[in-house]
N, C-alpha and C. Protein backbone atom coordinates (compact mmCIF):
# COMPACT_ATOMS: atom_id res chain seq x y z
N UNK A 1 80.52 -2.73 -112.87
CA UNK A 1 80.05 -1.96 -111.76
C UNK A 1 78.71 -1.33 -112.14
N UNK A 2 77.70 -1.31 -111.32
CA UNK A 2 76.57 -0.78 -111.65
C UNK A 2 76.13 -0.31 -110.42
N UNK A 3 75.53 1.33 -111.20
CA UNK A 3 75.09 2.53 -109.96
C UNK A 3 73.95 2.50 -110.29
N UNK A 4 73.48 2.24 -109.27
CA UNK A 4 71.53 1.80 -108.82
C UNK A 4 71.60 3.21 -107.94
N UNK A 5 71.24 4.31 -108.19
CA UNK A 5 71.06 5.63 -107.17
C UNK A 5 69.74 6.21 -107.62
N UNK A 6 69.02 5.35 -106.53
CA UNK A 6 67.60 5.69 -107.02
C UNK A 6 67.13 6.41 -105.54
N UNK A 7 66.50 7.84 -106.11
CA UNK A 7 66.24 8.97 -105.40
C UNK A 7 64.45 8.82 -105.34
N UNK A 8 64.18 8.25 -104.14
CA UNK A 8 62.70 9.04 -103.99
C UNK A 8 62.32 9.64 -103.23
N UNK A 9 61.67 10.33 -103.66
CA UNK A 9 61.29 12.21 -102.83
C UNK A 9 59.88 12.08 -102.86
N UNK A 10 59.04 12.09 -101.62
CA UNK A 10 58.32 11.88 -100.96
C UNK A 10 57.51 13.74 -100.94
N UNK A 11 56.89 14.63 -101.48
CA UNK A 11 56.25 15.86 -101.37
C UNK A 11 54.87 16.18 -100.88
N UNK A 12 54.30 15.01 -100.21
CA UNK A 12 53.12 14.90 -99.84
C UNK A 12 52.84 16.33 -99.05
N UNK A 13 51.43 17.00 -99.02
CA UNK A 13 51.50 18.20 -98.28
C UNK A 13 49.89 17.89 -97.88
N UNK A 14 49.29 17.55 -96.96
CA UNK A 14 48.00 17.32 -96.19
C UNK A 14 47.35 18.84 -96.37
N UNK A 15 46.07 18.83 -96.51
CA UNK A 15 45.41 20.46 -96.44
C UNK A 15 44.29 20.00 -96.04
N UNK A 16 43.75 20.51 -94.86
CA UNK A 16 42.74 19.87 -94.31
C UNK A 16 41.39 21.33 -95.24
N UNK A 17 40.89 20.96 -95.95
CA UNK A 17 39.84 21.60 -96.51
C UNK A 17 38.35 21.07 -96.52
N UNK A 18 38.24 21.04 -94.71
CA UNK A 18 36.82 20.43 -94.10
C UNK A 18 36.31 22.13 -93.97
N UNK A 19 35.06 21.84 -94.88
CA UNK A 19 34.29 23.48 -94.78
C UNK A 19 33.34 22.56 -93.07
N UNK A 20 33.11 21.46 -92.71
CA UNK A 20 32.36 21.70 -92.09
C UNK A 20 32.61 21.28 -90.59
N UNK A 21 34.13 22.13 -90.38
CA UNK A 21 34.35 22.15 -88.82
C UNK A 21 33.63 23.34 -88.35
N UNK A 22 33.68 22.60 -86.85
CA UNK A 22 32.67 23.58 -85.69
C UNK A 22 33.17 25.34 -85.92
N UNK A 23 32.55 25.63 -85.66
CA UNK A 23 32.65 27.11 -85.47
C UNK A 23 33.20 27.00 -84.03
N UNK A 24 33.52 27.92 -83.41
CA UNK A 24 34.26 28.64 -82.47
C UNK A 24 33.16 28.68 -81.67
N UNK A 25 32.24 28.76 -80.42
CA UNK A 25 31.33 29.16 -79.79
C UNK A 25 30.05 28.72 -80.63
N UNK A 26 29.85 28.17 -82.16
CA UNK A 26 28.43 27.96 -82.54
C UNK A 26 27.86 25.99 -82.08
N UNK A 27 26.39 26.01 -82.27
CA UNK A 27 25.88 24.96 -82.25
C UNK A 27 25.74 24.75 -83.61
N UNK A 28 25.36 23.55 -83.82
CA UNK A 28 24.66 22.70 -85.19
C UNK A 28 23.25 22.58 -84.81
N UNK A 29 22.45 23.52 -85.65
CA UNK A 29 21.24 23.63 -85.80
C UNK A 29 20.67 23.15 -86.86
N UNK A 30 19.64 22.62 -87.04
CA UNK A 30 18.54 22.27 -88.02
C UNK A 30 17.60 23.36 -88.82
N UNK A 31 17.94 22.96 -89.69
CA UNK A 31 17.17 24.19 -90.78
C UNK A 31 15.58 24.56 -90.03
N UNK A 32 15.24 23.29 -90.83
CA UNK A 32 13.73 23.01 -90.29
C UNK A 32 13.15 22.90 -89.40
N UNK A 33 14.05 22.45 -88.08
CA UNK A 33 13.22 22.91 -86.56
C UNK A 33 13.32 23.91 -86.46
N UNK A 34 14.67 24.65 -86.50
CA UNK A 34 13.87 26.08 -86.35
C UNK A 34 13.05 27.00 -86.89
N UNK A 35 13.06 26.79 -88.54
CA UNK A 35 11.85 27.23 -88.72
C UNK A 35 10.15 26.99 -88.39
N UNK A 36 10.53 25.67 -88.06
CA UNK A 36 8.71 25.60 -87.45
C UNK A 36 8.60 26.16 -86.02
N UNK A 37 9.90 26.32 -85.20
CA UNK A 37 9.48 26.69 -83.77
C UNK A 37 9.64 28.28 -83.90
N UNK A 38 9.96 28.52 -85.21
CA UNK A 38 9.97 30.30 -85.62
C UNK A 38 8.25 30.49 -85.92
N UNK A 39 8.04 29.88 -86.78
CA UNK A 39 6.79 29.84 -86.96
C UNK A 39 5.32 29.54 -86.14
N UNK A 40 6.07 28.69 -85.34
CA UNK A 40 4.66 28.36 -84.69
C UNK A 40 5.08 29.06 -83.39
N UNK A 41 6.20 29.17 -82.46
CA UNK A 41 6.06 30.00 -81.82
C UNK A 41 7.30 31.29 -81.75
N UNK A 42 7.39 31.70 -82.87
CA UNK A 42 8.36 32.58 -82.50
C UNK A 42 8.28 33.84 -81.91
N UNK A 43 7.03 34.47 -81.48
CA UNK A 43 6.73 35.21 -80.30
C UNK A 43 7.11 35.35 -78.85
N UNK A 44 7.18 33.46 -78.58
CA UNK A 44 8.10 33.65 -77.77
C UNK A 44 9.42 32.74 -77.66
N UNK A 45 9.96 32.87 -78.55
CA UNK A 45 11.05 33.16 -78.74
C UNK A 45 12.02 31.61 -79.03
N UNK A 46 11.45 30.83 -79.06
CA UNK A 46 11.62 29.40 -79.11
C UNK A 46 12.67 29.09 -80.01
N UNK A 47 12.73 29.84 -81.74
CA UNK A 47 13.81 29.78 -81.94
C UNK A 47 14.93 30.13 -82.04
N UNK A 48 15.20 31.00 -81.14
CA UNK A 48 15.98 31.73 -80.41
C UNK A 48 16.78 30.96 -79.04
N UNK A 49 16.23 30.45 -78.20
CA UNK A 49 16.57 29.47 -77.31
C UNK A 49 17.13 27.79 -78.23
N UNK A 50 16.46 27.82 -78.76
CA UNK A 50 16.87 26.33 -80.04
C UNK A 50 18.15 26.45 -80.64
N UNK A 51 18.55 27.83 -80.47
CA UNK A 51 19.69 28.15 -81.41
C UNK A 51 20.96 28.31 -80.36
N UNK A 52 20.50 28.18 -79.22
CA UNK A 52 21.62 28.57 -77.95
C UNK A 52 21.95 30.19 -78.05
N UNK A 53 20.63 30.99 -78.17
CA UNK A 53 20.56 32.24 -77.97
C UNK A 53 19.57 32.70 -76.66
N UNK A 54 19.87 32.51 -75.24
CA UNK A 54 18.82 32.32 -74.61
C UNK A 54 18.61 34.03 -74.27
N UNK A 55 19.24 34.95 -74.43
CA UNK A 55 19.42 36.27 -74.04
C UNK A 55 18.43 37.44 -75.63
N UNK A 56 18.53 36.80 -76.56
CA UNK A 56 17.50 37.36 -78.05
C UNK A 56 15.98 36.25 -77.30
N UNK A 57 16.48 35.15 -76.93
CA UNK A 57 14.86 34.64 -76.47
C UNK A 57 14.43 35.12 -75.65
N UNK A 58 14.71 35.64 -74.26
CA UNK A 58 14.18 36.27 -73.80
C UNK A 58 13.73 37.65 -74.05
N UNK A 59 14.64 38.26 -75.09
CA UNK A 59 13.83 39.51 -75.60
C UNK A 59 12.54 39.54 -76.52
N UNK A 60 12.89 38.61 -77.14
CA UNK A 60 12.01 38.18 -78.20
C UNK A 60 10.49 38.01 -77.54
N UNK A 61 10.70 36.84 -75.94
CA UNK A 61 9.61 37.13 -75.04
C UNK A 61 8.88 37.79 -74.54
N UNK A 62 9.57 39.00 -74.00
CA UNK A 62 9.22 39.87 -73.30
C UNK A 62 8.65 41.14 -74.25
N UNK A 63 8.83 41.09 -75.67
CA UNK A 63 8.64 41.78 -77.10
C UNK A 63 7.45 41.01 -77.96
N UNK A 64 6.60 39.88 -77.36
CA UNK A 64 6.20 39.37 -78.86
C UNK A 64 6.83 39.33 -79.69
N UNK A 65 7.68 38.92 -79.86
CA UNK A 65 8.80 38.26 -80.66
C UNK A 65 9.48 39.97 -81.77
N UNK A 66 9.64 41.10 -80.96
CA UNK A 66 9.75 42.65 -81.54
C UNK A 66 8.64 42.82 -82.20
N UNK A 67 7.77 42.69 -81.59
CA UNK A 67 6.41 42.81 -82.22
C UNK A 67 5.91 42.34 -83.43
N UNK A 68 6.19 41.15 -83.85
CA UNK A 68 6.01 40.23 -84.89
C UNK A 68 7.05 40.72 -86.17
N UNK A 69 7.50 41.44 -85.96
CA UNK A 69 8.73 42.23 -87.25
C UNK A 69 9.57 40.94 -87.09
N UNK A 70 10.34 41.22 -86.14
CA UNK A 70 11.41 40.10 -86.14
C UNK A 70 11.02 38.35 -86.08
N UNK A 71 10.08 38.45 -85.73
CA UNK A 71 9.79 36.76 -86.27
C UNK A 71 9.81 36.84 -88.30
N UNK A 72 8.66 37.60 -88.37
CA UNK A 72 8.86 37.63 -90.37
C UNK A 72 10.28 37.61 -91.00
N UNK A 73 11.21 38.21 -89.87
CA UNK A 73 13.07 38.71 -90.90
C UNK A 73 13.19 37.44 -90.34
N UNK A 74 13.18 36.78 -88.78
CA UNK A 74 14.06 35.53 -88.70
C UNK A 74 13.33 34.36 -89.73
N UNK A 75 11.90 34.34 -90.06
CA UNK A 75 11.34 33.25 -91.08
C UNK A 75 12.18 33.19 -92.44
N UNK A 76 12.56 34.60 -92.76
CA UNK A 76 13.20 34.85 -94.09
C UNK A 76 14.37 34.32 -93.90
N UNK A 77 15.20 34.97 -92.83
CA UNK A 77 16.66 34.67 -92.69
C UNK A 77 16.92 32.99 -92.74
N UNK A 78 15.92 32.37 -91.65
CA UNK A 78 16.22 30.65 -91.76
C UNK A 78 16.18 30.06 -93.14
N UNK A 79 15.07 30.50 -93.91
CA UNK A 79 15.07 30.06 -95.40
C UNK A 79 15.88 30.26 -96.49
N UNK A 80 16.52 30.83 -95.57
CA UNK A 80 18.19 31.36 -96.29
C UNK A 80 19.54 30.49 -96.19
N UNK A 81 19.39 29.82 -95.08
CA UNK A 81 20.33 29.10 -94.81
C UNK A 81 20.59 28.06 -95.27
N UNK A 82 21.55 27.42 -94.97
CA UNK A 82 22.33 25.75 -95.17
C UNK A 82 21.52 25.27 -94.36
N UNK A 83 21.06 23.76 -94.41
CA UNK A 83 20.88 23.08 -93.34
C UNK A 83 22.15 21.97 -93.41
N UNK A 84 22.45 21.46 -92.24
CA UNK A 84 22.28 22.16 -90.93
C UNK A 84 23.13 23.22 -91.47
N UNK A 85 23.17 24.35 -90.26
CA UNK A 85 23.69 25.46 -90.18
C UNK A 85 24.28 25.30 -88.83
N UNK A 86 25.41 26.62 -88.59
CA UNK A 86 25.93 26.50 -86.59
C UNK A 86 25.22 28.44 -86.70
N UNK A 87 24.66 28.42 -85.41
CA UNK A 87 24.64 29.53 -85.14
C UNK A 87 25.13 29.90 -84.02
């Protein structure tokens, strides 16, 4: 008589560890377009609208971009980022 009691146990456990799902409400933006449309026009407000921020672009418009302050922090801030980035 022979006992063949062969047990296989199956423990597989899936972990989805995608760093690069969508954000909740963000777009996928480009490093580098927006910094050149920060740069060349971020007065009025271009990369701000690029980013699906059309409500900071229009301030940004109606401000010279906060009077050139906030174009210099957003030049810094983009050069900070991942590309792409979601904002």
């Amino acid at each position: 008589m022979i006992n063949n009691s062969n047990s296989n146990v199956n423990a597989n456990t899936n972990t989805n560890t995608n760093t690069n799902a969508a954000v909740a409400g963000g777009k996928l933006c480009n490093k580098w377009v927006s910094f050149w449309l920060c740069l060349l026009l971020g007065v009025f407000g271009a990369h701000k609208f690029y980013e699906g921020k059309p409500l900071m672009g229009i301030l940004y418009l109606c401000t010279m971009g906060l009077a050139f302050v906030g174009v210099v922090i957003d030049l810094i801030a983009i050069l900070a980022k991942r590309n792409p980035y979601y904002a």
